[in-house]
Protein backbone atom coordinates (compact mmCIF):
# COMPACT_ATOMS: atom_id res chain seq x y z
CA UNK A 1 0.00 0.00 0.00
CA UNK A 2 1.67 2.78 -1.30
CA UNK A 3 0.12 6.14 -0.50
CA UNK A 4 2.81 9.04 -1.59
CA UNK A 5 1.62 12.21 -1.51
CA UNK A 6 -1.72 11.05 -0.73
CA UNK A 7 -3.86 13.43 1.64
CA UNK A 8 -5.97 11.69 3.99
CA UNK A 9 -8.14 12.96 6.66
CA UNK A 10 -8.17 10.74 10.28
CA UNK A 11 -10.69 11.78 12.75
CA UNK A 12 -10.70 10.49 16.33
CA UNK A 13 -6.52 10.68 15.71
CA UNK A 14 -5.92 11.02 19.21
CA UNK A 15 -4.27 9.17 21.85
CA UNK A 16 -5.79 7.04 24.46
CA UNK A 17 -4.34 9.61 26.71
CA UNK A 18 -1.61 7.98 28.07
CA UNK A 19 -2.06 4.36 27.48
CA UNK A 20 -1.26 3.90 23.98
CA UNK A 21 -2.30 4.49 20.46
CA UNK A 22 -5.90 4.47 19.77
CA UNK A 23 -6.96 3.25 16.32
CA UNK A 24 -7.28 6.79 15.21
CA UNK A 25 -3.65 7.32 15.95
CA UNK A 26 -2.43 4.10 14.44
CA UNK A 27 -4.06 4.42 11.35
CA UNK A 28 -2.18 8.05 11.29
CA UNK A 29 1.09 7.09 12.01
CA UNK A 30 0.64 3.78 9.52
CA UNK A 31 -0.10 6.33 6.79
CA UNK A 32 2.35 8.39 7.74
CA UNK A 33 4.97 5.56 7.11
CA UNK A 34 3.28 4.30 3.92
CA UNK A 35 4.01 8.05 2.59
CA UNK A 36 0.78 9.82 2.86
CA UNK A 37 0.15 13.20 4.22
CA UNK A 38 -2.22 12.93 6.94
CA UNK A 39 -3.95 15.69 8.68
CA UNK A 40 -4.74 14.26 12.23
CA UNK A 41 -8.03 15.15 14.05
CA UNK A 42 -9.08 14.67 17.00
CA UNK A 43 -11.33 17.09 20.13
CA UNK A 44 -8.41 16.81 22.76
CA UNK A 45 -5.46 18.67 21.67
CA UNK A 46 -3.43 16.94 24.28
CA UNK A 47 -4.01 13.46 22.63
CA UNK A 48 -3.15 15.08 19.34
CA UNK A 49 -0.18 15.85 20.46
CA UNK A 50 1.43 12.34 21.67
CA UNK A 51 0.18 11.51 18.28
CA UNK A 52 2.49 13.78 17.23
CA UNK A 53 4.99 13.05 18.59
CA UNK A 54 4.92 9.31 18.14
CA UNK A 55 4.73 10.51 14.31
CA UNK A 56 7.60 12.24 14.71
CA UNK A 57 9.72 9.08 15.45
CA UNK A 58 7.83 7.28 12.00
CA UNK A 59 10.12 8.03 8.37
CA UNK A 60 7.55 8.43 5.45
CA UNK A 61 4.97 11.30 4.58
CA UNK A 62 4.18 14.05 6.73
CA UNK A 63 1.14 14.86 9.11
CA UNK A 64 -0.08 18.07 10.54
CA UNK A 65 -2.76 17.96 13.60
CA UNK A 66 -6.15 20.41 13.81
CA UNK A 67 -8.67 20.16 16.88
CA UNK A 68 -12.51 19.41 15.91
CA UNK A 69 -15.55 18.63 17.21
CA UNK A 70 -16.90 16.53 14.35
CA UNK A 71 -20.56 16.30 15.78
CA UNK A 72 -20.30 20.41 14.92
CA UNK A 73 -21.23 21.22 10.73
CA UNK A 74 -19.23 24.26 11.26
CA UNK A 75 -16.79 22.64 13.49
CA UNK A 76 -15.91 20.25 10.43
CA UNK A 77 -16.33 22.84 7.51
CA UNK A 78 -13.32 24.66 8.99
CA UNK A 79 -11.51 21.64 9.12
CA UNK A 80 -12.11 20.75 5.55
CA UNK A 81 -11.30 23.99 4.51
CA UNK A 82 -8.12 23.43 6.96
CA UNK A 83 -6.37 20.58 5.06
CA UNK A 84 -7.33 21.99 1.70
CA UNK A 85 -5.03 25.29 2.79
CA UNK A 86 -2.38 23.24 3.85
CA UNK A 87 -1.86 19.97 1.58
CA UNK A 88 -3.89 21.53 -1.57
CA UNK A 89 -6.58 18.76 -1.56
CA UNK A 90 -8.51 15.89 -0.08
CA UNK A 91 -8.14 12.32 -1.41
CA UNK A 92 -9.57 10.24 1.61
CA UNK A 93 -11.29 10.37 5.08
CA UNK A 94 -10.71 7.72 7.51
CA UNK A 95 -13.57 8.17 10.31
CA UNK A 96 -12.19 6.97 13.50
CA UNK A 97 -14.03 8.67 16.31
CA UNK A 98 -15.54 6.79 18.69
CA UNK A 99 -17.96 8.02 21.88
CA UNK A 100 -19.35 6.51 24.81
């Protein structure tokens, strides 16, 4: 699976806040190492960031992080618009979020 300069969108991206990757944040850092460019999402800007930082540590495509609330319209129509300003485009989604 070869995703170079691919742009994909992962919602729920987050960690499990201290104990480990969620899916959302393995799927990321996968992509990440299969080349894509991944723009991480998640509501807690603290589990964003472990994400990020476990990316950092991953060789391959590059990721950039944005805070949503994807039960929001609005919330989500700036994120769109988001990852369209920064990578150019959208090729995929990859709907991770998860609520109890």
């Amino acid at each position: 699976m070869h995703l170079d300069g691919k742009v994909i969108i992962v919602t729920g991206a987050g960690t499990l806040g201290g104990s480990g990757h969620g899916i959302g944040g393995q799927i990321a850092v996968t992509l990440v190492a299969e080349g894509a460019r991944v723009f991480a999402v998640d509501l807690s800007p603290e589990r964003l960031a472990e994400t990020m930082t476990a990316v950092s540590a991953t060789p391959g495509g590059m990721i950039r992080s944005h805070v949503c609330d994807v039960t929001d319209s609005q919330s989500v129509e700036r994120m769109a618009s988001s990852c369209e300003e920064q990578f150019g485009k959208i090729d995929g989604l990859v709907n991770v979020v998860g609520m109890t």
